[in-house]
C-alpha atoms as a PDB file:
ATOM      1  CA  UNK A   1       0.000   0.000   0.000  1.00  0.00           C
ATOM      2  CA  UNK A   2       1.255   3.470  -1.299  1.00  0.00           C
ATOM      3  CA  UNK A   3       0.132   6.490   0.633  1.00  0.00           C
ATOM      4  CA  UNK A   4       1.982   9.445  -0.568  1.00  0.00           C
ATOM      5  CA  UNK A   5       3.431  11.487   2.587  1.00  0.00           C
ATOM      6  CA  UNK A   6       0.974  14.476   3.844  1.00  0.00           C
ATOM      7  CA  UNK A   7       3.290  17.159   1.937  1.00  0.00           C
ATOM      8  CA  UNK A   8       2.173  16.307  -0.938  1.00  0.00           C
ATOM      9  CA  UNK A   9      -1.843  15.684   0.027  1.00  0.00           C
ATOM     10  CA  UNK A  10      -2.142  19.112   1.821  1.00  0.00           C
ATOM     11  CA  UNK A  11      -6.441  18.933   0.678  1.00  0.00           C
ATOM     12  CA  UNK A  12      -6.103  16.059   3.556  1.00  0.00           C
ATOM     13  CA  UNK A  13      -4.563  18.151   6.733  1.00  0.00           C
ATOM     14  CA  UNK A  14      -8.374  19.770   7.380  1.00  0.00           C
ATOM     15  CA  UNK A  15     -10.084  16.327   7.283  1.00  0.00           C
ATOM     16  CA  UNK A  16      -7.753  15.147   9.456  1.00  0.00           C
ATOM     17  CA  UNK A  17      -6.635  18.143  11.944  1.00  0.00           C
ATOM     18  CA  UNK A  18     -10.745  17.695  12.112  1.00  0.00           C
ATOM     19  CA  UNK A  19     -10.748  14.160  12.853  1.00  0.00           C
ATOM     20  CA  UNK A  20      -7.345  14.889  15.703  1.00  0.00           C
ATOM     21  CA  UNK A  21      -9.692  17.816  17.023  1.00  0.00           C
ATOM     22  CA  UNK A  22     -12.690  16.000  17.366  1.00  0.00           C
ATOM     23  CA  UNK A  23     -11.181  12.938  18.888  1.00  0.00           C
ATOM     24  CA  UNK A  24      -9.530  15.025  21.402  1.00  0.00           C
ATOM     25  CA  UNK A  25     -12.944  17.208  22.336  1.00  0.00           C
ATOM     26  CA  UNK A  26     -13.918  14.027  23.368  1.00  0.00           C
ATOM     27  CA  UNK A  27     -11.510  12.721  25.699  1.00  0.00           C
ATOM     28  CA  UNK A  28     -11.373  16.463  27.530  1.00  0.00           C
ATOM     29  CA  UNK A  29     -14.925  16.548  27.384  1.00  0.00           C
ATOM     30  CA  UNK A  30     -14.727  20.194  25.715  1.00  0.00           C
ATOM     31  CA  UNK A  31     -15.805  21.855  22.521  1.00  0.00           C
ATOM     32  CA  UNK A  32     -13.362  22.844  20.058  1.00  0.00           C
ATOM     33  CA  UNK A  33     -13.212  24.138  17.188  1.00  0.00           C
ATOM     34  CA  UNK A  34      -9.777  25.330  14.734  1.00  0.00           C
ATOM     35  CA  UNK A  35      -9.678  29.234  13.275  1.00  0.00           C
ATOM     36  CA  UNK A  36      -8.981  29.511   9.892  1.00  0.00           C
ATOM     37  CA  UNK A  37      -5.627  31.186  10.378  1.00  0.00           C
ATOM     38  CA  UNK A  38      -4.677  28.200  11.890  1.00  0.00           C
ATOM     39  CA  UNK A  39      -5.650  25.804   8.967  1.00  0.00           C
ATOM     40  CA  UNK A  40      -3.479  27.747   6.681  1.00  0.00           C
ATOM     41  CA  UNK A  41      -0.450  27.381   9.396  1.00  0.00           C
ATOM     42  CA  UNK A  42      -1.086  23.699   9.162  1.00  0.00           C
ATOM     43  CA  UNK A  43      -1.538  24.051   5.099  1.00  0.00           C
ATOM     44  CA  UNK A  44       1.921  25.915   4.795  1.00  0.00           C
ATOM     45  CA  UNK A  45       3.839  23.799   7.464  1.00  0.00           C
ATOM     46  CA  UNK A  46       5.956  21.149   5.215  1.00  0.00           C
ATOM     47  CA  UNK A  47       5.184  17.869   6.955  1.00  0.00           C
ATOM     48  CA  UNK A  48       8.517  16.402   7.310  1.00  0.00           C
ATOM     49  CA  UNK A  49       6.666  13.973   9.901  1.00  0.00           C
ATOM     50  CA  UNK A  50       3.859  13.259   7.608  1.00  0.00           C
ATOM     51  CA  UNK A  51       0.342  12.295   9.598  1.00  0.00           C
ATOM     52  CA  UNK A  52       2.578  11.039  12.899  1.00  0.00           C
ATOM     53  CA  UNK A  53       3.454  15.104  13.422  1.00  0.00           C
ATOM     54  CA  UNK A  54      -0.189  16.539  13.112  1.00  0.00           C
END
């Protein structure tokens, strides 16, 4: 299986800083929600990491 690194699927990063968000919402019981500035941080940021850094 092939998955090309995040770098290069940056349409992915707000599904999935969504999902991370979400998932952590529910363990601290809080609402949350990202600002778009943000989202474009995380659109710029390079991913050397790939998914294991978001």
């Amino acid at each position: 299986l092939d998955v090309p690194p995040l770098r290069q699927r940056t349409e992915d990063i707000p599904v999935l800083a969504g999902y991370f968000l979400e998932k952590a919402a529910k363990e601290y019981g809080r609402k949350m929600k990202m600002a778009p500035p943000c989202l474009e941080i995380l659109g710029n940021y390079s991913w050397p990491g790939n998914v294991r850094e978001l």
